[in-house]
N, C-alpha and C. Protein backbone atom coordinates (compact mmCIF):
# COMPACT_ATOMS: atom_id res chain seq x y z
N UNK A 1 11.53 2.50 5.23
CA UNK A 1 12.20 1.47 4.46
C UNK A 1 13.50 1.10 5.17
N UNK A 2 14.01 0.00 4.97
CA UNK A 2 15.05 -0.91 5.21
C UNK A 2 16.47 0.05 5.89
N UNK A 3 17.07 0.13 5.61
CA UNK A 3 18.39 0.96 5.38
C UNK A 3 19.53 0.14 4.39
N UNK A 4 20.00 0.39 3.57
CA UNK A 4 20.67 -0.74 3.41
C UNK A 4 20.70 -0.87 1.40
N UNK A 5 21.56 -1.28 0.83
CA UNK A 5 21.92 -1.85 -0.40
C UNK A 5 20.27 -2.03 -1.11
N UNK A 6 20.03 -1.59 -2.53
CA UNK A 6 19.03 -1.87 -3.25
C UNK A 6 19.16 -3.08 -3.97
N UNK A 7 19.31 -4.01 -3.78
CA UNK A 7 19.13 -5.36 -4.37
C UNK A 7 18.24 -5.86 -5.49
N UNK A 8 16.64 -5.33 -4.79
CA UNK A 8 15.44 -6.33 -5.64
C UNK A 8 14.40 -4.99 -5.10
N UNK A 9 13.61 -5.62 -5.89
CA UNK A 9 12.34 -5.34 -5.32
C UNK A 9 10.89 -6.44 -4.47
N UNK A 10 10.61 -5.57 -3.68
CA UNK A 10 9.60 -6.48 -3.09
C UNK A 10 8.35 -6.15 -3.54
N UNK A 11 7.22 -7.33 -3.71
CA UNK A 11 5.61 -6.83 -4.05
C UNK A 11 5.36 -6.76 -2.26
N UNK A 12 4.60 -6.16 -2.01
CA UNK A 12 3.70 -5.62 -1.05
C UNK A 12 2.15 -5.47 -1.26
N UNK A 13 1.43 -6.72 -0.32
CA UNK A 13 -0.12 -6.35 -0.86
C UNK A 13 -0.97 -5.85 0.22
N UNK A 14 -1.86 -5.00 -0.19
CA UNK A 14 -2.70 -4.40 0.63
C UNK A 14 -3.91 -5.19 0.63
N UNK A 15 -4.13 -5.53 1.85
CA UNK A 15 -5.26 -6.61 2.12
C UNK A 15 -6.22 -6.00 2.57
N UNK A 16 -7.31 -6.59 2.66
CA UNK A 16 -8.95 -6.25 3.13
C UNK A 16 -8.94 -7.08 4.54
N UNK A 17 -8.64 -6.70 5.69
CA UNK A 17 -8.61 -7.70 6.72
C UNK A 17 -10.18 -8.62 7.11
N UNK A 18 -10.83 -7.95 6.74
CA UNK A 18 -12.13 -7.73 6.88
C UNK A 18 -12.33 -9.60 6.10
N UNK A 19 -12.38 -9.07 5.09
CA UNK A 19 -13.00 -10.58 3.75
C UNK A 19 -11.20 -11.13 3.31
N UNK A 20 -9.97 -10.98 3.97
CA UNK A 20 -9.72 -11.47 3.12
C UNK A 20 -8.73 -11.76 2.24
N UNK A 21 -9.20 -10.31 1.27
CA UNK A 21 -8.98 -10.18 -0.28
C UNK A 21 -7.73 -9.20 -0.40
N UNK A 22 -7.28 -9.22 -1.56
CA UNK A 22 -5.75 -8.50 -1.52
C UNK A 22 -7.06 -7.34 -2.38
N UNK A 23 -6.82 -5.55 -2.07
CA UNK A 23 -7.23 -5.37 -2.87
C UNK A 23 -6.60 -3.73 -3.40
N UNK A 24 -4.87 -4.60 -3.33
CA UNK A 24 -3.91 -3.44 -4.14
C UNK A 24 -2.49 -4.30 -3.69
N UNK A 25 -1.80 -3.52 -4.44
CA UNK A 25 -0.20 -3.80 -4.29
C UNK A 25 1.02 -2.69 -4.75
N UNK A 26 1.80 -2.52 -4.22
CA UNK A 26 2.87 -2.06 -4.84
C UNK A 26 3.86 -2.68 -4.62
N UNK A 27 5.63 -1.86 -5.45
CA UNK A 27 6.16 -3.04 -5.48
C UNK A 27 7.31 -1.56 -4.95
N UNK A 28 7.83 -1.95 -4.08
CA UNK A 28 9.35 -1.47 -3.64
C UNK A 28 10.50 -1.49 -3.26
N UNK A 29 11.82 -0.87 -3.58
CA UNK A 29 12.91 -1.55 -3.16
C UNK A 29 12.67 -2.32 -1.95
N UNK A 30 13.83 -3.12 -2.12
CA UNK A 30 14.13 -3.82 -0.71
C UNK A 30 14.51 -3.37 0.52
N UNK A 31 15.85 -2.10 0.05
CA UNK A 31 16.36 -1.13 0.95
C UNK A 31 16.38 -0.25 0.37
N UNK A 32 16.71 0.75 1.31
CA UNK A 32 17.24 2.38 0.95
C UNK A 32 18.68 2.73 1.03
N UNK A 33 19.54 3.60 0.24
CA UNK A 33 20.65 4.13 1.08
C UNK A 33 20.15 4.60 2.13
N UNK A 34 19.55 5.88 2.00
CA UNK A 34 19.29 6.95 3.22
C UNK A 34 17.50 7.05 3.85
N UNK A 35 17.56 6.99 5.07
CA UNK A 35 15.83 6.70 5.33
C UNK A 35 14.93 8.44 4.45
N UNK A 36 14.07 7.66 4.10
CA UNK A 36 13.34 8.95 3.54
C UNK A 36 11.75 8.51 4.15
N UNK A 37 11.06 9.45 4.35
CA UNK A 37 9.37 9.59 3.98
C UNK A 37 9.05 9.92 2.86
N UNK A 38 7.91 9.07 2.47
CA UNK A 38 6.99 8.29 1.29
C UNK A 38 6.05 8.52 1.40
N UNK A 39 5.06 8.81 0.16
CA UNK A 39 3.77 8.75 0.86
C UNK A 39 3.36 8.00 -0.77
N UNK A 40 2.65 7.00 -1.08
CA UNK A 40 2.06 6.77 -2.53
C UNK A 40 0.54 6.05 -1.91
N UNK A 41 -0.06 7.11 -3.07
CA UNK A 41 -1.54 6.82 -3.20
C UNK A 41 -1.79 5.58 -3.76
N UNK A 42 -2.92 4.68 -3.11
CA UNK A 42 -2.99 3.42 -4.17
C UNK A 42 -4.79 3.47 -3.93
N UNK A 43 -5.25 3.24 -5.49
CA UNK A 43 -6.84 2.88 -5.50
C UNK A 43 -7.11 2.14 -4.87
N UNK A 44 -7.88 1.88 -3.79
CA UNK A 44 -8.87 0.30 -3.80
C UNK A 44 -10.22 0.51 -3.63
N UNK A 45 -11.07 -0.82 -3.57
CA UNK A 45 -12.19 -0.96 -4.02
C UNK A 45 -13.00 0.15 -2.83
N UNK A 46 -14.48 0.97 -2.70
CA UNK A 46 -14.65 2.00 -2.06
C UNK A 46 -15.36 0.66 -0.97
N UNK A 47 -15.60 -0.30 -0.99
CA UNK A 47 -16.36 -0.88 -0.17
C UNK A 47 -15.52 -1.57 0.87
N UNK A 48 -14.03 -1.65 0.37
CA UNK A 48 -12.95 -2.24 1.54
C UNK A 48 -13.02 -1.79 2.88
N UNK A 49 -12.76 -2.29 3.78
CA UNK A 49 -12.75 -2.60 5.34
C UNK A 49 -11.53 -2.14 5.89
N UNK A 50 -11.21 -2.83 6.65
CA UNK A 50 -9.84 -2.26 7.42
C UNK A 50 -8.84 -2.83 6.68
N UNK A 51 -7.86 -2.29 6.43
CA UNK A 51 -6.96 -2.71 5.51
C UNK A 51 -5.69 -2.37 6.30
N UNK A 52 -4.25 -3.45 5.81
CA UNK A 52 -3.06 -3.82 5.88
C UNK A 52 -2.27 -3.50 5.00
N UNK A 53 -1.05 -3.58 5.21
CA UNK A 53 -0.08 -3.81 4.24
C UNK A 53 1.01 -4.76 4.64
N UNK A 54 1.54 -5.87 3.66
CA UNK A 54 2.31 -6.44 4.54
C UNK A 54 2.64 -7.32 2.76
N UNK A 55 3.32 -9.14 3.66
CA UNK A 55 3.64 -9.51 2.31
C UNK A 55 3.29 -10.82 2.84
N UNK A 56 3.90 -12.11 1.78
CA UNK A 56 2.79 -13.50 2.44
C UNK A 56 3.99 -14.58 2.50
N UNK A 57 4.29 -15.32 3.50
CA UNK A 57 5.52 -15.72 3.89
C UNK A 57 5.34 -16.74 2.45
N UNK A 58 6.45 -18.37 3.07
CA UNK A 58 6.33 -19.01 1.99
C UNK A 58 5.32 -20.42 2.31
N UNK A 59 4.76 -19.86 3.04
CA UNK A 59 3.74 -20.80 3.34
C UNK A 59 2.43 -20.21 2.80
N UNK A 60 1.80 -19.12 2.76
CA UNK A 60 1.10 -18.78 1.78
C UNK A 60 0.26 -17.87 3.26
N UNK A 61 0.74 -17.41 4.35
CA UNK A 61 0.40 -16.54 5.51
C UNK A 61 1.27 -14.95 5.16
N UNK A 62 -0.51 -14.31 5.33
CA UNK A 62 0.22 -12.22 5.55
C UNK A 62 0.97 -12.46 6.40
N UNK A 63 2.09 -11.69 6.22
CA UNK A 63 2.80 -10.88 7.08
C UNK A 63 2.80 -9.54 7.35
N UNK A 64 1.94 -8.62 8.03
CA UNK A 64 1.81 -6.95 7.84
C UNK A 64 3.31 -6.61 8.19
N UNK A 65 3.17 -5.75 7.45
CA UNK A 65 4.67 -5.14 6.96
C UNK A 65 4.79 -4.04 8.44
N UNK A 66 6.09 -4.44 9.01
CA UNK A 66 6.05 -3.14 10.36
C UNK A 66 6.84 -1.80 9.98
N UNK A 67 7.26 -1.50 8.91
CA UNK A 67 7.50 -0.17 8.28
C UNK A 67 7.07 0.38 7.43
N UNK A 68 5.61 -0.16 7.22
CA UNK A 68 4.91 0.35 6.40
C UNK A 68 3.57 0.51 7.02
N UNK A 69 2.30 1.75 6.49
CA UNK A 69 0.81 1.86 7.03
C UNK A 69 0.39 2.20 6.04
N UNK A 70 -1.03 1.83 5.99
CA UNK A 70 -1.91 2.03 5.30
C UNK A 70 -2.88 3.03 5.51
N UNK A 71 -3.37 4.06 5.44
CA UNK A 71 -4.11 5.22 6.16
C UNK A 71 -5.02 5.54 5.10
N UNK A 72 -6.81 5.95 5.60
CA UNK A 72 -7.35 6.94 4.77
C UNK A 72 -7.34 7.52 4.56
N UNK A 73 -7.47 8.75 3.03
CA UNK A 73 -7.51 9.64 2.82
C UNK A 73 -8.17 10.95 3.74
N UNK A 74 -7.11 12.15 3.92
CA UNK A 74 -7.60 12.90 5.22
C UNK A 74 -8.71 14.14 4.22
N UNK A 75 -7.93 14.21 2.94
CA UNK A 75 -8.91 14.97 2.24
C UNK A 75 -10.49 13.74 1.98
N UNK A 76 -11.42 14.57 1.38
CA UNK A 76 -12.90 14.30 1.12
C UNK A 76 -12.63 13.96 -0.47
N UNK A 77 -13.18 13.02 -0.80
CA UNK A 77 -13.00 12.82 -2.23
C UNK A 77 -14.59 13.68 -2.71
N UNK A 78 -14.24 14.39 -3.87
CA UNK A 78 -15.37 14.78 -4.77
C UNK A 78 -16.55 13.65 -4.95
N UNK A 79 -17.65 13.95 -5.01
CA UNK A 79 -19.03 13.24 -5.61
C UNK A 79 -19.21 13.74 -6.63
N UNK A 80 -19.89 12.81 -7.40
CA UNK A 80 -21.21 13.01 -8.41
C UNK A 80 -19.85 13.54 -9.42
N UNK A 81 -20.61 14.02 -10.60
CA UNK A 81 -19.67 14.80 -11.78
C UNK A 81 -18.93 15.69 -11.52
N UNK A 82 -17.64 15.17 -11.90
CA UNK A 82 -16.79 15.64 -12.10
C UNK A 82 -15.92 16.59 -13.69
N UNK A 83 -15.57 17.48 -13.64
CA UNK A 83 -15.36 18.01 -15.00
C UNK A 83 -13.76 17.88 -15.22
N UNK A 84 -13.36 17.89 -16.42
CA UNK A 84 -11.86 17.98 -16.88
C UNK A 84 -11.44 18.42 -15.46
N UNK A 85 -9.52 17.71 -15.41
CA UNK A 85 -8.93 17.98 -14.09
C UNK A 85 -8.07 18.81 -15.22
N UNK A 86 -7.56 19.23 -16.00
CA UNK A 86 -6.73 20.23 -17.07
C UNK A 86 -5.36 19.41 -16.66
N UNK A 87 -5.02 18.50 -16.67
CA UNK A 87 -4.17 17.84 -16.52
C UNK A 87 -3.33 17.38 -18.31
């Protein structure tokens, strides 16, 4: 993130480069006081493609965000039934 005064927040969408399609978003400060590592999980659809993160100028064009990545999960997600997480 930024360095710098918290002002606003920005939306950030995660695109499907593939088709397209936006298919997530989050929304985060603008800046930080102090640089930190982040990590937030976001759902998307299981059939998505290569995916981005970035934001869309004012012409209505992505911009991939260059301090931000998008990465797959390194763990294996569970199949089939699942029982109570005791949460």
């Amino acid at each position: 993130m930024p360095i710098g005064d918290t002002t606003e927040n920005v939306p950030y969408f995660i695109l499907d480069t593939a088709k397209s399609v936006i298919v997530g978003q989050v929304i985060l400060p603008k800046a930080v006081k102090r640089s930190l590592a982040v990590a937030v999980t976001v759902k998307v659809p299981a059939a998505a493609g290569s995916l981005a993160i970035g934001t869309f100028d004012d012409g209505g064009t992505f911009q991939a965000c260059s301090f931000l990545r998008v990465e797959s999960p390194s763990v294996a997600r569970p199949e089939g039934a699942v029982g109570p997480s005791g949460r």
